[in-house]
Every structure is written in C-alpha cells, then in structure tokens.
PDB file of N, CA and C in Angstrom:
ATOM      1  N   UNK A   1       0.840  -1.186   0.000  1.00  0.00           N
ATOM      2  CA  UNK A   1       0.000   0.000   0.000  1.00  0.00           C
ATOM      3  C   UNK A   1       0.882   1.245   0.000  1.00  0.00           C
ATOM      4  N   UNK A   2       0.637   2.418  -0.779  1.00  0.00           N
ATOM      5  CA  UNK A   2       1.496   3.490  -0.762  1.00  0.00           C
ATOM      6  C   UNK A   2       0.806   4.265   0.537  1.00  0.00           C
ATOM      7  N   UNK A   3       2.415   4.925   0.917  1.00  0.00           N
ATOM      8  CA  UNK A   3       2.082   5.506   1.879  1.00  0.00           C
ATOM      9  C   UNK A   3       1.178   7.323   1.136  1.00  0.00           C
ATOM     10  N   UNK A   4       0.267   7.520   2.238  1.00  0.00           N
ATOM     11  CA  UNK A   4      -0.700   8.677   2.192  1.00  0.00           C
ATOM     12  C   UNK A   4       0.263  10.308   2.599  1.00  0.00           C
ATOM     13  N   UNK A   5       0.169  11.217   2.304  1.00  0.00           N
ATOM     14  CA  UNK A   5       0.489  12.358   2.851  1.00  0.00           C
ATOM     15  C   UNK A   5      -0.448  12.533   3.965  1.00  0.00           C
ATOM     16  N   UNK A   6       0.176  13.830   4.814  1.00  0.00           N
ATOM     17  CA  UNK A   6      -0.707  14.511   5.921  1.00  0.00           C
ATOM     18  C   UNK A   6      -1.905  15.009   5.147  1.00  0.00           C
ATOM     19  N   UNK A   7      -1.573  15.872   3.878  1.00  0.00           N
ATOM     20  CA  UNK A   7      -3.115  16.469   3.513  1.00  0.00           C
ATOM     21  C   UNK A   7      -3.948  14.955   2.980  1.00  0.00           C
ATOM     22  N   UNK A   8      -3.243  13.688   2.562  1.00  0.00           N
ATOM     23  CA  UNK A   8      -4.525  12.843   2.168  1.00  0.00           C
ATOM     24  C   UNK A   8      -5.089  12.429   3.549  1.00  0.00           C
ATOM     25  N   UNK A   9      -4.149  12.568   4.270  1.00  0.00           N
ATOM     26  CA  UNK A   9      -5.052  11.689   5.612  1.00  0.00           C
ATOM     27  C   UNK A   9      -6.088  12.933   6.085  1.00  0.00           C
ATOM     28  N   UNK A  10      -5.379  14.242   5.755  1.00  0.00           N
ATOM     29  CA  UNK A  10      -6.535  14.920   6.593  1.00  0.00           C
ATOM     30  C   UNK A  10      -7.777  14.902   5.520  1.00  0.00           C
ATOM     31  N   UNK A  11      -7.451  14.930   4.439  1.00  0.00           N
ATOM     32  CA  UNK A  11      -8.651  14.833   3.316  1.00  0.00           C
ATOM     33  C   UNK A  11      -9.519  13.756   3.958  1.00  0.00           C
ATOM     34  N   UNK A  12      -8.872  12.749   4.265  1.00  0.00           N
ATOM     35  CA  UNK A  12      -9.863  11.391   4.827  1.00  0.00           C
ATOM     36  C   UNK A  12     -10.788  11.267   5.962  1.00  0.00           C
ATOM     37  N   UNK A  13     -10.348  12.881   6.723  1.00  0.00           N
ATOM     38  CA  UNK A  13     -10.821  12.946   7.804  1.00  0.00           C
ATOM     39  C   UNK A  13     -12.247  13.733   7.779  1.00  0.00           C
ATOM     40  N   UNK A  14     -11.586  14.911   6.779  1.00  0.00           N
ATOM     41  CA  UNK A  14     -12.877  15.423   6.424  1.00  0.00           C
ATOM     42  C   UNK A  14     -14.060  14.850   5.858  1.00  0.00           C
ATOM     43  N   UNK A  15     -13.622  13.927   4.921  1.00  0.00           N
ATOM     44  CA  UNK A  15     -14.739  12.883   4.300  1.00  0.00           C
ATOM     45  C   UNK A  15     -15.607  12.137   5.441  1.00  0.00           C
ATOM     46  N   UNK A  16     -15.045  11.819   6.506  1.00  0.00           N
ATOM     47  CA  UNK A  16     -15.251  11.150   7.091  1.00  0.00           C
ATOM     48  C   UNK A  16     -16.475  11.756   8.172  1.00  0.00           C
ATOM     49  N   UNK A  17     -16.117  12.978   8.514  1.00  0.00           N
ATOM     50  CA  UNK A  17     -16.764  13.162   9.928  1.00  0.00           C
ATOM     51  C   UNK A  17     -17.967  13.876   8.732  1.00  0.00           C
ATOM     52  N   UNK A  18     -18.000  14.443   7.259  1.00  0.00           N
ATOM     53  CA  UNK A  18     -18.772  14.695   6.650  1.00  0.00           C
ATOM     54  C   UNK A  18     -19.825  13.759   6.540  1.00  0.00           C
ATOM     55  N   UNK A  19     -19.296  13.046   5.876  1.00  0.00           N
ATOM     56  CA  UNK A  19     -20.228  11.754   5.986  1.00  0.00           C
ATOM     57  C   UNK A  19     -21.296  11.355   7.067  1.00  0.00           C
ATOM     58  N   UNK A  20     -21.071  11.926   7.662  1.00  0.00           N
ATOM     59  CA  UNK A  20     -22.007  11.871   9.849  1.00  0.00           C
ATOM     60  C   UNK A  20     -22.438  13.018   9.862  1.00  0.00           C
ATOM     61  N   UNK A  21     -22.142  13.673   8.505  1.00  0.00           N
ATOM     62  CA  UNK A  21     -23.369  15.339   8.927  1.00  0.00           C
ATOM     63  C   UNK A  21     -22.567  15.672   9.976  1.00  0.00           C
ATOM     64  N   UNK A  22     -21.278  16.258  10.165  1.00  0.00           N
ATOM     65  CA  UNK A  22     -20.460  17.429  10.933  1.00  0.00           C
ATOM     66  C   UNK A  22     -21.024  18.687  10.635  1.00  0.00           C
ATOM     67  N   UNK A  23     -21.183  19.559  11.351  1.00  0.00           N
ATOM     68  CA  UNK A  23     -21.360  20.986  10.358  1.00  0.00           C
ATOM     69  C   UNK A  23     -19.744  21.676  10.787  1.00  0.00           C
ATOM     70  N   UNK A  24     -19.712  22.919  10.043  1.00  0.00           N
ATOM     71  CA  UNK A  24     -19.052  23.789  10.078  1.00  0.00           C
ATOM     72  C   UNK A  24     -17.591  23.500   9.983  1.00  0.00           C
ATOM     73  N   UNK A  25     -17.026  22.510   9.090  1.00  0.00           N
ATOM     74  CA  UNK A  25     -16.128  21.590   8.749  1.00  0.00           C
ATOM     75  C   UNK A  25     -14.833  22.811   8.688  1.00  0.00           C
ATOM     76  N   UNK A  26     -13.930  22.323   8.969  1.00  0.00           N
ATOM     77  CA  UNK A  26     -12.237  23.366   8.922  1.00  0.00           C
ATOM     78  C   UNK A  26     -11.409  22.439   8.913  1.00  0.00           C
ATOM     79  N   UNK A  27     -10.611  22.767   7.979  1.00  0.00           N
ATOM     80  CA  UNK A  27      -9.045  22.228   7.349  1.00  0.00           C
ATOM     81  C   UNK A  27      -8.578  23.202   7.849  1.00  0.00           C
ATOM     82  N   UNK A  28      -7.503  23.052   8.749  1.00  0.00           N
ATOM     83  CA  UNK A  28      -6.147  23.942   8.703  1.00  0.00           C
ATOM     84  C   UNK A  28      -4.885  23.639   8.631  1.00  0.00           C
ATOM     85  N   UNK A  29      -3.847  24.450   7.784  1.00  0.00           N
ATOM     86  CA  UNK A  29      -2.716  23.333   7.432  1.00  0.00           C
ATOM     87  C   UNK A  29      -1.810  24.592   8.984  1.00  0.00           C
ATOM     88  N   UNK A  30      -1.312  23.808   9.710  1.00  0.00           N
ATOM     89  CA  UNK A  30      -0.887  24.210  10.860  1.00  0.00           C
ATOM     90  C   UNK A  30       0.682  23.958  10.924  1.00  0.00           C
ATOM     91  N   UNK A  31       1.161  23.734   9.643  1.00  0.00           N
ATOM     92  CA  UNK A  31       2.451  22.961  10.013  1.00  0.00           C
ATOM     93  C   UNK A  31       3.493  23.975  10.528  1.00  0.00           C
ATOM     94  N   UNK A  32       3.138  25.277   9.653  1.00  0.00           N
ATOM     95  CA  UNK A  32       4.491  26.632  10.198  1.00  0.00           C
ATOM     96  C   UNK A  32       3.735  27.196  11.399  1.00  0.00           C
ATOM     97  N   UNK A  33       3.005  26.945  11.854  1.00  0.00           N
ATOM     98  CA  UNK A  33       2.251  27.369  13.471  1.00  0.00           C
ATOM     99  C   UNK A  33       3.295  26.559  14.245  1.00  0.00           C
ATOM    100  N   UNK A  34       2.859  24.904  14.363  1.00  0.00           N
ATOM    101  CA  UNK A  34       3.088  23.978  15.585  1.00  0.00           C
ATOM    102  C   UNK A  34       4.002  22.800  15.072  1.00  0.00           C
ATOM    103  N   UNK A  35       4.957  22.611  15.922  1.00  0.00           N
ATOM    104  CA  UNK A  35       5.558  21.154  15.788  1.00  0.00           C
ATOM    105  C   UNK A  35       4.888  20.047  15.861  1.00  0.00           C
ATOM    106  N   UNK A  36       3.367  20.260  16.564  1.00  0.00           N
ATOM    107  CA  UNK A  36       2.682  19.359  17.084  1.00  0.00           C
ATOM    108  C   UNK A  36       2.124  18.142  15.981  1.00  0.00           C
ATOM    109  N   UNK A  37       1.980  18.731  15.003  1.00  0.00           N
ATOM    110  CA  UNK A  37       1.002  18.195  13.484  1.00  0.00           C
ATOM    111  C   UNK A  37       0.960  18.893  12.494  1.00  0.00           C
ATOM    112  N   UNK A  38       0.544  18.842  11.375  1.00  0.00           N
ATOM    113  CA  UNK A  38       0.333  19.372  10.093  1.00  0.00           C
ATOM    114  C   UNK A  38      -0.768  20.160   9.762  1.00  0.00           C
ATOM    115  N   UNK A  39      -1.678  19.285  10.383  1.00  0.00           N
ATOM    116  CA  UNK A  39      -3.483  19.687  10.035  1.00  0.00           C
ATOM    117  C   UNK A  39      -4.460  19.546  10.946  1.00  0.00           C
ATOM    118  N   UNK A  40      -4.967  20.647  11.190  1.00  0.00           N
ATOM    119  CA  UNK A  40      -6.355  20.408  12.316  1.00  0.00           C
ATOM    120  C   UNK A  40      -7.791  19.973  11.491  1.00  0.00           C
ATOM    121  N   UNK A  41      -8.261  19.263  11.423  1.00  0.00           N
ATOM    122  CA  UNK A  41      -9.574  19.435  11.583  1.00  0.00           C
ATOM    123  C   UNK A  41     -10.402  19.594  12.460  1.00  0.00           C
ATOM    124  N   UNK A  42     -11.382  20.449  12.458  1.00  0.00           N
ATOM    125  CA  UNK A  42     -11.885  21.264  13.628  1.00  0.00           C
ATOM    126  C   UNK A  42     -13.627  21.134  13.111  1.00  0.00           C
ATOM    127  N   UNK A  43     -14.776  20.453  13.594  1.00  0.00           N
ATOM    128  CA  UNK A  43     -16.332  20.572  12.878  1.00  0.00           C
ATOM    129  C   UNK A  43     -16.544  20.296  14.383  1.00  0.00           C
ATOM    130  N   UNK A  44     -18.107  20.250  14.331  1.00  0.00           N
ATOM    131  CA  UNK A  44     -19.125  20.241  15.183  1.00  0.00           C
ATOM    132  C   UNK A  44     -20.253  19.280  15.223  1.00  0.00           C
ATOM    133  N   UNK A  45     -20.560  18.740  16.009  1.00  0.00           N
ATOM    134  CA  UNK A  45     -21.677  17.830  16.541  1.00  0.00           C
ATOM    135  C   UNK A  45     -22.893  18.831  17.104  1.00  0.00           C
ATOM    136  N   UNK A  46     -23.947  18.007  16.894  1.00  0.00           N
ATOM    137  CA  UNK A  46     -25.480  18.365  17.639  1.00  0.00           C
ATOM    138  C   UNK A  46     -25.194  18.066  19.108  1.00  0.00           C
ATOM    139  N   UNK A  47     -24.924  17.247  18.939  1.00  0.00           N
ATOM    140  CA  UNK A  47     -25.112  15.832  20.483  1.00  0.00           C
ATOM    141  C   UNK A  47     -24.090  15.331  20.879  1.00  0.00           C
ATOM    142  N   UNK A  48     -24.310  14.972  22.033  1.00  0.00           N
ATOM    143  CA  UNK A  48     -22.979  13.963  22.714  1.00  0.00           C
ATOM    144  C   UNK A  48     -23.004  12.670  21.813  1.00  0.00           C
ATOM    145  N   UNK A  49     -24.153  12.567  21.473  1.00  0.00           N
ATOM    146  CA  UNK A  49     -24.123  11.454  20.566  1.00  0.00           C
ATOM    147  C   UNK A  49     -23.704  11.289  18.828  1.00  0.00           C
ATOM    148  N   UNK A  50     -23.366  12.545  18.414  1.00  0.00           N
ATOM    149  CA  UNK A  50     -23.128  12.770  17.388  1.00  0.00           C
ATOM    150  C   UNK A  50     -21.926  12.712  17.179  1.00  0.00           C
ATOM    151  N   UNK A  51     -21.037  13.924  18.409  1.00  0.00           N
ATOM    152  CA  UNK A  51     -19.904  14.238  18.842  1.00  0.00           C
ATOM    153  C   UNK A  51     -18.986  12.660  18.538  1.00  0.00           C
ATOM    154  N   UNK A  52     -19.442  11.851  19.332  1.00  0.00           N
ATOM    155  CA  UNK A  52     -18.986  10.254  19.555  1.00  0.00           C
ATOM    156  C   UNK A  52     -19.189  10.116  17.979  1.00  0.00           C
ATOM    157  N   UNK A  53     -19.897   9.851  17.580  1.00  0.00           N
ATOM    158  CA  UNK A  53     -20.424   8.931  16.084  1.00  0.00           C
ATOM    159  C   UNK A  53     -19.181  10.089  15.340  1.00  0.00           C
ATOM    160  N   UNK A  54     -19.150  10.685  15.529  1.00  0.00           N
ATOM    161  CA  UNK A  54     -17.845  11.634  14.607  1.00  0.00           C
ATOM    162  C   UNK A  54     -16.665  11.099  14.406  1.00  0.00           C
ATOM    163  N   UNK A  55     -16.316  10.878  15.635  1.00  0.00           N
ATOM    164  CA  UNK A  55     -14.721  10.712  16.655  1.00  0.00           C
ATOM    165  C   UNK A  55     -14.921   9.247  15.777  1.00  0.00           C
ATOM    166  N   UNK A  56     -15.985   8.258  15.869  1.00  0.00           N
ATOM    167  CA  UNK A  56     -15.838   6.698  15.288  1.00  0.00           C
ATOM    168  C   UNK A  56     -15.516   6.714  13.877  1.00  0.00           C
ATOM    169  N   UNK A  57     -16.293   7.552  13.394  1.00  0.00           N
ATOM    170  CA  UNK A  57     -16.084   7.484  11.460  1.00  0.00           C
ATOM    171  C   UNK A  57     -14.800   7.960  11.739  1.00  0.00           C
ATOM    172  N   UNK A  58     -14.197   8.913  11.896  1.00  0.00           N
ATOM    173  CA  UNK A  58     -12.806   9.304  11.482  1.00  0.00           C
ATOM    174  C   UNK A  58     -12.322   7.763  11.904  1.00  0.00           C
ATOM    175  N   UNK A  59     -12.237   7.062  13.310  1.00  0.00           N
ATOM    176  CA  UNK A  59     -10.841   5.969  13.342  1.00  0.00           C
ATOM    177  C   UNK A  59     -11.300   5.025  12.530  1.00  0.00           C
ATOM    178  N   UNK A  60     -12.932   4.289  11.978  1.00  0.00           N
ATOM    179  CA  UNK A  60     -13.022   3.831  11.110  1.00  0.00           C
ATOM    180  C   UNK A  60     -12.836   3.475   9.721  1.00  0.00           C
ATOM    181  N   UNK A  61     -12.969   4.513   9.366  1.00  0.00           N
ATOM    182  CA  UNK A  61     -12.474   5.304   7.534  1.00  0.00           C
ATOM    183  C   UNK A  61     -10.923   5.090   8.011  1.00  0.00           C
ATOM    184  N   UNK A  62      -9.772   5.383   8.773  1.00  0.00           N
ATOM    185  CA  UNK A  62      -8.396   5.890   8.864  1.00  0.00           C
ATOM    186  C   UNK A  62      -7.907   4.854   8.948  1.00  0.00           C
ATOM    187  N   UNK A  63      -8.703   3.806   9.544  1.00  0.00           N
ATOM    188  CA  UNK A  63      -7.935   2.244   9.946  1.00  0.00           C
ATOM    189  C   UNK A  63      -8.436   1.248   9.081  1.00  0.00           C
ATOM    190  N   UNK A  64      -9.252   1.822   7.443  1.00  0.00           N
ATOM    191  CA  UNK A  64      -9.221   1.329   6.640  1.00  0.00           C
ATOM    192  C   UNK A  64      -8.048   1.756   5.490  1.00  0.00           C
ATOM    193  N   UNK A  65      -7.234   2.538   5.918  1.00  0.00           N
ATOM    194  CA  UNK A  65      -6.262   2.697   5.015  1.00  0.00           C
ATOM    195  C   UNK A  65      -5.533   2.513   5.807  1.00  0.00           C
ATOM    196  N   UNK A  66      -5.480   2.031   6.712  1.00  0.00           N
ATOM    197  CA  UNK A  66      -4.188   1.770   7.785  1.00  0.00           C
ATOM    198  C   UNK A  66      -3.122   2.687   8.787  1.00  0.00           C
ATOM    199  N   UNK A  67      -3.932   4.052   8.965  1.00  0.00           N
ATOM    200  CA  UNK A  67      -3.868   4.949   9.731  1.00  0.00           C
ATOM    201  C   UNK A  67      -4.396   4.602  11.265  1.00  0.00           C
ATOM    202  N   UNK A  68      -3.656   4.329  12.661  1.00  0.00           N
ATOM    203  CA  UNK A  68      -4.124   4.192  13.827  1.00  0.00           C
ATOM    204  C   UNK A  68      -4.155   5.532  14.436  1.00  0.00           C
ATOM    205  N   UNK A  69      -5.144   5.414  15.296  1.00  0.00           N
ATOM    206  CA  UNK A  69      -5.688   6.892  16.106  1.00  0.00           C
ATOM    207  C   UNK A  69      -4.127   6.174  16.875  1.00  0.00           C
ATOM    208  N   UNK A  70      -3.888   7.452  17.724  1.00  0.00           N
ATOM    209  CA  UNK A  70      -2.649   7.247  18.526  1.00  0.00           C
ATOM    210  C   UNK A  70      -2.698   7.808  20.012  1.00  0.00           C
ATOM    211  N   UNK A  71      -4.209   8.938  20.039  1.00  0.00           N
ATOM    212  CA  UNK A  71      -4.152   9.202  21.283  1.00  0.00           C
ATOM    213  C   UNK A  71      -5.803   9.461  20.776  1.00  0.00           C
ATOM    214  N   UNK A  72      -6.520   9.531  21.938  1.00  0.00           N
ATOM    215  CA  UNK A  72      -8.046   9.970  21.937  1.00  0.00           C
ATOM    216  C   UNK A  72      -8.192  10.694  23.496  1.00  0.00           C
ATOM    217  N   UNK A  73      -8.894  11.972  23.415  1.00  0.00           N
ATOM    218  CA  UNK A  73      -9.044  12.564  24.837  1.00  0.00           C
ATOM    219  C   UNK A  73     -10.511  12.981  24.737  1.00  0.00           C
ATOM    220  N   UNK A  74     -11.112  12.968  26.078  1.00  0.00           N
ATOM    221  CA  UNK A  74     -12.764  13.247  25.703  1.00  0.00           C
ATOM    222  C   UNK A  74     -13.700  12.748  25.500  1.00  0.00           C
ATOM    223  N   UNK A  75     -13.475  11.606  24.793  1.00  0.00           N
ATOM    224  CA  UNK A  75     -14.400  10.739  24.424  1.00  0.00           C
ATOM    225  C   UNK A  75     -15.734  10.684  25.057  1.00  0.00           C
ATOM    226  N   UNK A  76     -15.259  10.144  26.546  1.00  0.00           N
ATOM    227  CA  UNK A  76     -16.388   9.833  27.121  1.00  0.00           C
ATOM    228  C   UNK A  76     -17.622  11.215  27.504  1.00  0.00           C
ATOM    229  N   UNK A  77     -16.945  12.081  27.379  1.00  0.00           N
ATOM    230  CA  UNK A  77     -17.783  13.271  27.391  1.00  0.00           C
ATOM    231  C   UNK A  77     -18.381  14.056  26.608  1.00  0.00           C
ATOM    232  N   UNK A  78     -18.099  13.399  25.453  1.00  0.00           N
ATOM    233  CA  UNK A  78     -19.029  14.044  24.129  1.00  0.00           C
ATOM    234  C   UNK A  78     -19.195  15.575  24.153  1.00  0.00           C
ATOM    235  N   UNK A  79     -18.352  15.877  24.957  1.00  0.00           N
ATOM    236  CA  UNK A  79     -18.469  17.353  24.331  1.00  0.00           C
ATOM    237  C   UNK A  79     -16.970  18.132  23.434  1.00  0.00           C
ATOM    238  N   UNK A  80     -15.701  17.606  23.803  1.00  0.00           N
ATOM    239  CA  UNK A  80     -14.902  17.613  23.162  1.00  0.00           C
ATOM    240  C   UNK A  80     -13.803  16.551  22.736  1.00  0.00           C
ATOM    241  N   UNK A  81     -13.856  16.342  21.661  1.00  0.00           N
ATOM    242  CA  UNK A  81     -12.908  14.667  21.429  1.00  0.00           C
ATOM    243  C   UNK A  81     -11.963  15.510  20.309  1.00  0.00           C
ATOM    244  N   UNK A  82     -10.613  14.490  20.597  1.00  0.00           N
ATOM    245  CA  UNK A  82      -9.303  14.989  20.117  1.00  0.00           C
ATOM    246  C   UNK A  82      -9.026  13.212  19.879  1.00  0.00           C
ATOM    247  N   UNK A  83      -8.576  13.769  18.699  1.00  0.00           N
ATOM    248  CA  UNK A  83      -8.331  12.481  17.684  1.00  0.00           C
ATOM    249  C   UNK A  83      -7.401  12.278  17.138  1.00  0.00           C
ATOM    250  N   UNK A  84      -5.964  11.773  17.933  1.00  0.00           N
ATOM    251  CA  UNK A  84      -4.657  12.094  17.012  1.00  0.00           C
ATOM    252  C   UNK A  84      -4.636  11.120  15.757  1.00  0.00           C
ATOM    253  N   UNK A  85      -4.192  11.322  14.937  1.00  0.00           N
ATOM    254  CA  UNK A  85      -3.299  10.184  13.954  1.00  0.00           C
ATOM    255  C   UNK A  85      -1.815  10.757  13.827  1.00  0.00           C
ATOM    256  N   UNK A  86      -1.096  11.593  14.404  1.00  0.00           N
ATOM    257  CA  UNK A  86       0.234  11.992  14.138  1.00  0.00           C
ATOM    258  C   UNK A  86       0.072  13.254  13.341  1.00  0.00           C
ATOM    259  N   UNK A  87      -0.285  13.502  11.874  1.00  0.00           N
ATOM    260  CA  UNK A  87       0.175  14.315  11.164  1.00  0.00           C
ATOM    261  C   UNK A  87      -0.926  15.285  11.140  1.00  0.00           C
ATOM    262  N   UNK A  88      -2.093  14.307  11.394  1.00  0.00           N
ATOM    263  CA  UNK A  88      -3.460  15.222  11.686  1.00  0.00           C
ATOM    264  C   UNK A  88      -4.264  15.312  13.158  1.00  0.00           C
ATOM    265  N   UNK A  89      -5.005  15.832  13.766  1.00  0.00           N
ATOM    266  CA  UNK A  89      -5.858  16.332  14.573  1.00  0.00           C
ATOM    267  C   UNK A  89      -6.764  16.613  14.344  1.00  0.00           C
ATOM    268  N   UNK A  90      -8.180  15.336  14.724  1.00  0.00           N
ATOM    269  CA  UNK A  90      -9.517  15.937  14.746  1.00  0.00           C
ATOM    270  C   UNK A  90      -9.783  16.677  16.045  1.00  0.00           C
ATOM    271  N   UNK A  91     -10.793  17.811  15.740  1.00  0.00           N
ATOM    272  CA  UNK A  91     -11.047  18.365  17.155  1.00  0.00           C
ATOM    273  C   UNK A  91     -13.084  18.347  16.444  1.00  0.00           C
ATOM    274  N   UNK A  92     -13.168  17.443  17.492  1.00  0.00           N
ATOM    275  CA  UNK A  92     -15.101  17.217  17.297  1.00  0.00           C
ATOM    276  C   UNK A  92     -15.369  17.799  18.540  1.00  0.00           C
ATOM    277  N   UNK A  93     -16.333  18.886  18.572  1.00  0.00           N
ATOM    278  CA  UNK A  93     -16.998  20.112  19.721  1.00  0.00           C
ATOM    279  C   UNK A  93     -18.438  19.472  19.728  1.00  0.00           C
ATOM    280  N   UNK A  94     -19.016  20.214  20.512  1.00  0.00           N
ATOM    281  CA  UNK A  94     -20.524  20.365  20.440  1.00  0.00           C
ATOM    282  C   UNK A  94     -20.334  22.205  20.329  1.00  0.00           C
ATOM    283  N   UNK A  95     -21.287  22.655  19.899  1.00  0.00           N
ATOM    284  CA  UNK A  95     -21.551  23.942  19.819  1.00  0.00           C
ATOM    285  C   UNK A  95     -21.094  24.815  21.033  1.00  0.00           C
ATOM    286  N   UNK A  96     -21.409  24.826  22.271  1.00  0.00           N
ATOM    287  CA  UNK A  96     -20.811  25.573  23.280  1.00  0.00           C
ATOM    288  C   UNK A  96     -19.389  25.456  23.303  1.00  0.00           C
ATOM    289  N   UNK A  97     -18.955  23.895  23.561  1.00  0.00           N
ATOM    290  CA  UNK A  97     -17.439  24.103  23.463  1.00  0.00           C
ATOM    291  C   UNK A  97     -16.747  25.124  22.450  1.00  0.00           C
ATOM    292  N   UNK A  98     -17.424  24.894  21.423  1.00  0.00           N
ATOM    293  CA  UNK A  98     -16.356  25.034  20.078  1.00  0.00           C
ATOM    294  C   UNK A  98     -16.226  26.673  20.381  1.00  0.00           C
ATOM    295  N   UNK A  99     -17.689  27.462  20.766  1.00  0.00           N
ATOM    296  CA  UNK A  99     -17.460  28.993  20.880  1.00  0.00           C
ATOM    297  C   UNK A  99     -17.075  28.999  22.248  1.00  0.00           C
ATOM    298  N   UNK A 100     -16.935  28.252  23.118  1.00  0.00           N
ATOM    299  CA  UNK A 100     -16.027  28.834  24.538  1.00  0.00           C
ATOM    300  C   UNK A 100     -14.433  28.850  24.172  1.00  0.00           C
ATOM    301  N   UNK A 101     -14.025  27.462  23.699  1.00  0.00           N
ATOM    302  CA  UNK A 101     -12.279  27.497  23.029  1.00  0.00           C
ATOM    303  C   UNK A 101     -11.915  28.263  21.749  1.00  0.00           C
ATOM    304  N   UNK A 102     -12.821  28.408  20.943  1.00  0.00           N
ATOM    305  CA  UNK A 102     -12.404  29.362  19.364  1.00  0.00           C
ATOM    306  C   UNK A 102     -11.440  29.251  18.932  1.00  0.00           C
ATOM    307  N   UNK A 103     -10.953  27.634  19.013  1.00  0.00           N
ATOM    308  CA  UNK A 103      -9.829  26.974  18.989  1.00  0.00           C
ATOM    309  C   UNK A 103      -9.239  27.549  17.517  1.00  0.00           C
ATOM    310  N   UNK A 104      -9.871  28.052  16.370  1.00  0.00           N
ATOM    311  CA  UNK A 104      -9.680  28.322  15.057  1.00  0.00           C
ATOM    312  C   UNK A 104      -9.104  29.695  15.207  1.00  0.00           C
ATOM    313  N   UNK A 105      -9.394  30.853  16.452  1.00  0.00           N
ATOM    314  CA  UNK A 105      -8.612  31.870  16.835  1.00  0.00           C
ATOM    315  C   UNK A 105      -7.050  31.813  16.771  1.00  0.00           C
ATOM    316  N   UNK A 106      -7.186  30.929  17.602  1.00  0.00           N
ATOM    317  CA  UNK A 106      -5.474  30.415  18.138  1.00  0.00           C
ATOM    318  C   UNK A 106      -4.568  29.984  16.900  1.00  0.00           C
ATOM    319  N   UNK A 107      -5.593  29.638  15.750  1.00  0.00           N
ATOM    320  CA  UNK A 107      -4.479  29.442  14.745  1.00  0.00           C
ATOM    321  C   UNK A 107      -4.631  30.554  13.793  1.00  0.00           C
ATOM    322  N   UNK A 108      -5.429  31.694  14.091  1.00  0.00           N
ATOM    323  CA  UNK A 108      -5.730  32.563  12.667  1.00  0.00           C
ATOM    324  C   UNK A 108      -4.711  32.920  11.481  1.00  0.00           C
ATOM    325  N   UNK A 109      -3.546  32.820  11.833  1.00  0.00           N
ATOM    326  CA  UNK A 109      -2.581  32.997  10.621  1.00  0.00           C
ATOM    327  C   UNK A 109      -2.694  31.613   9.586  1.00  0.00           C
ATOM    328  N   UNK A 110      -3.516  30.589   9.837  1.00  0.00           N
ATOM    329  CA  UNK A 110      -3.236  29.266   8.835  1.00  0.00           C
ATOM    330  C   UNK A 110      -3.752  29.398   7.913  1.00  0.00           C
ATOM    331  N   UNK A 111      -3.521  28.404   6.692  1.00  0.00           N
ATOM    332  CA  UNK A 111      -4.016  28.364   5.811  1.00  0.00           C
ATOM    333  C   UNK A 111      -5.288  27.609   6.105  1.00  0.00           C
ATOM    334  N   UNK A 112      -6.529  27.922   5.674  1.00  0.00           N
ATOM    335  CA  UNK A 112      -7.449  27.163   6.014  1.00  0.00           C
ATOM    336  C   UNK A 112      -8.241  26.414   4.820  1.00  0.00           C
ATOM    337  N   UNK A 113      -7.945  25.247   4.004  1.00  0.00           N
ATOM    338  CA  UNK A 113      -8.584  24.472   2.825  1.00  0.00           C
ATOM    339  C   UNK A 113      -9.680  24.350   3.008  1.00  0.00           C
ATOM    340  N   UNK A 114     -10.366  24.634   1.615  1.00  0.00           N
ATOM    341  CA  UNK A 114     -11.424  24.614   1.801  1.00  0.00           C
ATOM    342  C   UNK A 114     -12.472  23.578   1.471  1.00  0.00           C
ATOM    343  N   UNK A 115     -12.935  22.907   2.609  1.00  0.00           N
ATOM    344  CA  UNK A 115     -13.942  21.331   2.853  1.00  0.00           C
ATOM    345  C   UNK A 115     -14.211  21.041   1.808  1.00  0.00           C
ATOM    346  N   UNK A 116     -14.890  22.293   0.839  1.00  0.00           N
ATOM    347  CA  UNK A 116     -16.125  21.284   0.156  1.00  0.00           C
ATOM    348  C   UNK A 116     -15.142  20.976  -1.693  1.00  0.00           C
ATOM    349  N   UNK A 117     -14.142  21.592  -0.920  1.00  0.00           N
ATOM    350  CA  UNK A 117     -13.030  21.216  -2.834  1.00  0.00           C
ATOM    351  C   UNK A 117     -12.760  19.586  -2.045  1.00  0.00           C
ATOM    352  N   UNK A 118     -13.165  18.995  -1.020  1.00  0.00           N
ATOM    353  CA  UNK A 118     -12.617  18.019  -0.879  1.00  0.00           C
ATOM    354  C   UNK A 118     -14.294  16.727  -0.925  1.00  0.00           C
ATOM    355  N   UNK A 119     -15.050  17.255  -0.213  1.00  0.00           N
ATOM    356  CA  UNK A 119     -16.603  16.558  -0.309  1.00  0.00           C
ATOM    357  C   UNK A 119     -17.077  16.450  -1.486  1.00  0.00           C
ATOM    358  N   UNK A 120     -17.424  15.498  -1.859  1.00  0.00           N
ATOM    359  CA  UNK A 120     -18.281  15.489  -3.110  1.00  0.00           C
ATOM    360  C   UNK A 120     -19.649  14.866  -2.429  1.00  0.00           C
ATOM    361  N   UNK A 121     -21.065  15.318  -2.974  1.00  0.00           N
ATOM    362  CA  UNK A 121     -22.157  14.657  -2.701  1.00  0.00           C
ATOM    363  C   UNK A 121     -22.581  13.732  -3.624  1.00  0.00           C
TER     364      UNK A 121
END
C-alpha cells in the first residue's frame, strides 16, 4: 500500500466526519504554526451522541487505510474529542465548546482548505 500524505489523511478525515453530517467543517494546514502536526480538523456535533459517532467514522475510515488513532481525549464526554493520527488532529466540539475554546482563533494565521473542494455529494 502506498504511503498517504498529511493532507490525504486529513482529506480522509474530512470525508469522514462529513459523511455523519459534521457541520461547520475546517481544514487547517498548521504545520508553520506547531511542531505538534500538520493539520487540524476542527467541525461540530449536535449531540454527545453525534460528537462520539464523529470521533468513530474518522478511526473507522483511517484504519481502513491503515492509519491508527494514537491518542483519543474526551471521548467519554461528548463534548470535546481529540483524535490524534500523528500528522493530523480531529477536534469534534458540540456547539458551546467550540465557541467557549475558538480553537480556530489560536491558529488565525493558517491556511485554512477549503472542505467542500474536498466533499463530493
């Protein structure tokens, strides 16, 4: 299997939590920000229950191309889940979180790709 870049895996991510009806979907390429990763993805859930069903399609879809989550935080609280794979970062909110952290503030200098050149319906 060839290996994937950071933007295909984050492409995969976006597909992914799309696919579960995320709203308000964000690519950010973060790499001249943080040592931490390459790419945030950053969307939103209705529900604790959505939030979860998010966080699953991404390690589902990722560990069909052979991408392992490597860290998960939150989970059980459905209100904010962090989804490493190394090069990328999902960040799945529920609506309050996402406007209490404005986690997309903290990176405002990034480049931010845009979702739907990557979604097809």
């Amino acid at each position: 299997m060839e290996e994937l870049t950071s933007k295909q895996i984050a492409e995969a991510v976006v597909s992914a939590v799309d696919s579960k009806k995320a709203s308000d979907i964000k690519l950010l390429h973060v790499e001249d920000q943080t040592i931490i990763t390459d790419y945030f993805v950053v969307c939103t859930g209705t529900s604790r229950t959505q939030v979860k069903a998010l966080a699953d399609e991404a390690d589902f879809e990722l560990e069909k191309l052979g991408i392992p989550c490597l860290r998960t935080e939150g989970y059980e609280s459905g209100v904010w889940v962090l989804k490493d794979y190394g090069c990328v970062i999902l960040h799945v909110f529920n609506a309050q979180a996402r406007e209490f952290y404005k986690l997309e503030k903290l990176y405002d200098g990034t480049t931010e790709v845009d979702p739907d050149s990557i979604v097809t319906d």
